[in-house]
C-alpha atoms as a PDB file:
ATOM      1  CA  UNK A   1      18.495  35.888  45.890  1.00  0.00           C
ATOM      2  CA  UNK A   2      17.192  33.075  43.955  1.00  0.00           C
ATOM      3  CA  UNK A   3      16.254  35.306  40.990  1.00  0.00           C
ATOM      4  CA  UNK A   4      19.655  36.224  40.572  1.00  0.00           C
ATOM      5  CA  UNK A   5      20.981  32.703  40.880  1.00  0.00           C
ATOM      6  CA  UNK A   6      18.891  32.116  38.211  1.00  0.00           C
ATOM      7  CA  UNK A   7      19.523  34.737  35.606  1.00  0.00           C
ATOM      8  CA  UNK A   8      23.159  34.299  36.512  1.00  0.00           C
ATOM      9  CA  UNK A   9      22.591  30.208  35.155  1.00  0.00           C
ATOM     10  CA  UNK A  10      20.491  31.445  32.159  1.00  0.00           C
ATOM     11  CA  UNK A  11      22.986  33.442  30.998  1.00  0.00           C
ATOM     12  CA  UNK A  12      26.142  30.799  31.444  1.00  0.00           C
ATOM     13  CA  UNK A  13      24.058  28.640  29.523  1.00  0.00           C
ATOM     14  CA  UNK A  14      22.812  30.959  26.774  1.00  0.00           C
ATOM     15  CA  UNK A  15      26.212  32.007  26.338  1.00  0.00           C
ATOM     16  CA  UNK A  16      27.465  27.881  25.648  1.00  0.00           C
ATOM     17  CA  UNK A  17      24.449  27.606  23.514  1.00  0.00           C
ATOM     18  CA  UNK A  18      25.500  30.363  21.225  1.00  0.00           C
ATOM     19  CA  UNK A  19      29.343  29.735  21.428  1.00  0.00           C
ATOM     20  CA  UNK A  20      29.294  26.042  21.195  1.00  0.00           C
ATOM     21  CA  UNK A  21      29.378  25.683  17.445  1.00  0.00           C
ATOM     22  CA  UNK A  22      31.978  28.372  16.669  1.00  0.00           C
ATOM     23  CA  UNK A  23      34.647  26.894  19.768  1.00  0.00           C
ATOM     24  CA  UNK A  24      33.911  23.484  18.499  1.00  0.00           C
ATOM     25  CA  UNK A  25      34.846  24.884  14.854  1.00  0.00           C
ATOM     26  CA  UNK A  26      37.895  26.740  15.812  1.00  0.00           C
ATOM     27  CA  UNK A  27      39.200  24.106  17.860  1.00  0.00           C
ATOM     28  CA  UNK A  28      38.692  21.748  14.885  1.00  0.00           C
ATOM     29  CA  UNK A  29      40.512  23.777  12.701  1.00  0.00           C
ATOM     30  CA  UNK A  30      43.371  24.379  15.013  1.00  0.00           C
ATOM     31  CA  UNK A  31      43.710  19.912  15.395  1.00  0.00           C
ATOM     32  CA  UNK A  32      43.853  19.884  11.870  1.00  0.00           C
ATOM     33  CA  UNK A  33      40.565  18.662  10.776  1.00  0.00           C
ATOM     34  CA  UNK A  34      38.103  20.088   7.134  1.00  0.00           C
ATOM     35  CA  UNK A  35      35.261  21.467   9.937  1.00  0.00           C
ATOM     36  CA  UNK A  36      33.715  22.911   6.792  1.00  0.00           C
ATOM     37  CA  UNK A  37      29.592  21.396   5.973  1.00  0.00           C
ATOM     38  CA  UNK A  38      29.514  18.752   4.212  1.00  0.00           C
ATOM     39  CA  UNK A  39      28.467  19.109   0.450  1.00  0.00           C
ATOM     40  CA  UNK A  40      25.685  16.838  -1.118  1.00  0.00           C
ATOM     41  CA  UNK A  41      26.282  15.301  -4.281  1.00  0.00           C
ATOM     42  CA  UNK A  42      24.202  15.734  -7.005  1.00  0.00           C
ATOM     43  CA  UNK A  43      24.108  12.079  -9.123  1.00  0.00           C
ATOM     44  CA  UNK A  44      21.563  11.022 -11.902  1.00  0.00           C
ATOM     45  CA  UNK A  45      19.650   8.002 -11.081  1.00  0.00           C
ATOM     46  CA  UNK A  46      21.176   4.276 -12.821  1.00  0.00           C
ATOM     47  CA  UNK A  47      18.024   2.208 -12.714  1.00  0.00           C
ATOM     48  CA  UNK A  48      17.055   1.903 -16.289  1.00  0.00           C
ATOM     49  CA  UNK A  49      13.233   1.191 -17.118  1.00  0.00           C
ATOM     50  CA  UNK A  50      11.991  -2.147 -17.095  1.00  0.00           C
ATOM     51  CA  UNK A  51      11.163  -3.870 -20.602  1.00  0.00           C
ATOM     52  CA  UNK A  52       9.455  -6.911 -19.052  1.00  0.00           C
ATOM     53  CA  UNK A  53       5.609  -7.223 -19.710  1.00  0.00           C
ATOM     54  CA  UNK A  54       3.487  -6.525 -17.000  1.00  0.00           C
ATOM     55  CA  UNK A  55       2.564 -10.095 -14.966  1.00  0.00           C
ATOM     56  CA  UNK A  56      -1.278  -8.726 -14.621  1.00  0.00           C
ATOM     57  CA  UNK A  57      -3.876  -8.118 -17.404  1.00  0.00           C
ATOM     58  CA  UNK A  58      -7.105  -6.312 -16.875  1.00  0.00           C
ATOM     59  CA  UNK A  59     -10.400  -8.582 -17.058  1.00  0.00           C
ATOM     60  CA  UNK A  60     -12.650  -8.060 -20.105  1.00  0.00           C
ATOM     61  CA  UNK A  61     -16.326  -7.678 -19.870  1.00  0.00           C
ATOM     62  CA  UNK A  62     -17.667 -10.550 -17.695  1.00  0.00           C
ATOM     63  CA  UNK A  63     -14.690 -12.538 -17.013  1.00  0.00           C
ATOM     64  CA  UNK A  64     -14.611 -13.521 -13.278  1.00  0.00           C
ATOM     65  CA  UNK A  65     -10.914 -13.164 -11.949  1.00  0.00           C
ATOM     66  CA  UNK A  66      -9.006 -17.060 -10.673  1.00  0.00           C
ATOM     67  CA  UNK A  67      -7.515 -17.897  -7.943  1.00  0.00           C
ATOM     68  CA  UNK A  68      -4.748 -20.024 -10.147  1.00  0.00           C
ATOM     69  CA  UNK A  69      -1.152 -19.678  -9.674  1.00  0.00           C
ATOM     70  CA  UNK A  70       1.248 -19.703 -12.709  1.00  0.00           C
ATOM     71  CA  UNK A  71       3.696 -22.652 -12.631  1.00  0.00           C
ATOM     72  CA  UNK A  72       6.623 -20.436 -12.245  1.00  0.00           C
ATOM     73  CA  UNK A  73       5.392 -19.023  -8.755  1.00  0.00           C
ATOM     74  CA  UNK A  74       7.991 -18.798  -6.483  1.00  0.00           C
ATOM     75  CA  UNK A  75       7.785 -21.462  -2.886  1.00  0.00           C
ATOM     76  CA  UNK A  76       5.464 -20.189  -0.098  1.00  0.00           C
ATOM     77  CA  UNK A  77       7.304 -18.142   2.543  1.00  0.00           C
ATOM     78  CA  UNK A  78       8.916 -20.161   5.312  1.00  0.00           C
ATOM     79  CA  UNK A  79       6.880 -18.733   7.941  1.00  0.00           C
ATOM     80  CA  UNK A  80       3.243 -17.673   7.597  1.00  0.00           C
ATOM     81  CA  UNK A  81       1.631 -14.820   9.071  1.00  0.00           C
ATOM     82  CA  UNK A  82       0.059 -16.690  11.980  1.00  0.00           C
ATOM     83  CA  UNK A  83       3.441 -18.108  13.301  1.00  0.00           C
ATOM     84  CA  UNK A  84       5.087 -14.822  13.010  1.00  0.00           C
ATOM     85  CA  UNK A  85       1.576 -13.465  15.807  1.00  0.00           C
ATOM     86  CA  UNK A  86       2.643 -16.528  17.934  1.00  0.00           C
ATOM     87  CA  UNK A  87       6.543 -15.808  17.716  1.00  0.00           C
ATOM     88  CA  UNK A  88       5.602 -12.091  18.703  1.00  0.00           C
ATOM     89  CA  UNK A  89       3.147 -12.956  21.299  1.00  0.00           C
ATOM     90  CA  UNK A  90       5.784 -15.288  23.339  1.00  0.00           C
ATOM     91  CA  UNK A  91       8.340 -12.706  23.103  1.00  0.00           C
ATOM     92  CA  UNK A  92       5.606  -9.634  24.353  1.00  0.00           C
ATOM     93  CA  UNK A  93       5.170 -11.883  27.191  1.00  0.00           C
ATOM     94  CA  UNK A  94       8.605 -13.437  28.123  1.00  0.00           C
ATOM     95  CA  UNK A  95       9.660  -9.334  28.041  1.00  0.00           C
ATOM     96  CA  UNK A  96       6.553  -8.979  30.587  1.00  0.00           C
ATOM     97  CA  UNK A  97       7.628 -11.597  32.640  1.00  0.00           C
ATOM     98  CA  UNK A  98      11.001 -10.130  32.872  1.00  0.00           C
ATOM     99  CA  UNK A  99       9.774  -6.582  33.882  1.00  0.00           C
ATOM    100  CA  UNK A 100       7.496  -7.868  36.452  1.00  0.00           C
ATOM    101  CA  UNK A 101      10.556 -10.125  38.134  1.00  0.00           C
ATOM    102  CA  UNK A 102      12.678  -7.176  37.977  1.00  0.00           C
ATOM    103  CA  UNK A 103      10.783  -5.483  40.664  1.00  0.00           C
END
């Protein structure tokens, strides 16, 4: 009995698997709505190439690179890379602390 229970289900559910696009299609069409694919659109790139110089030159034979910025360098970012381990740390465990007072 519980075989034929079974292939009874499969094939209800095969049969919305294979019908469900088509109904969902024709019962578009019938509300009024363009159920047709939609169609990609083929555009050209508008980023133009760059004419600025590159900012880094190679080293010649037995220069040793520097650690000097330019005086145009931008400001330091707001938060370093440390803070941003601590900030994620605290959060990790105030999100454990929650889970484990949950039950």
């Amino acid at each position: 009995m519980d075989k034929k229970r079974t292939i009874i289900a499969m094939a209800i559910m095969m049969a919305v698997v294979f019908l469900w696009t088509p109904t969902i299609n024709w019962v578009g069409t019938r509300l009024g709505y363009d159920m047709r694919p939609p169609v990609a659109q083929h555009t050209t790139p508008t980023t133009e190439p760059t004419t600025n110089p590159s900012t880094t030159q190679p080293l010649a034979m037995g220069e040793t690179p520097t650690t000097a910025t330019p005086s145009t360098a931008t400001s330091s970012p707001a938060i370093s890379a440390s803070s941003r381990l601590e900030e994620q740390g605290s959060r990790s465990a105030r999100i454990a602390a929650t889970s484990t007072d949950m039950g």
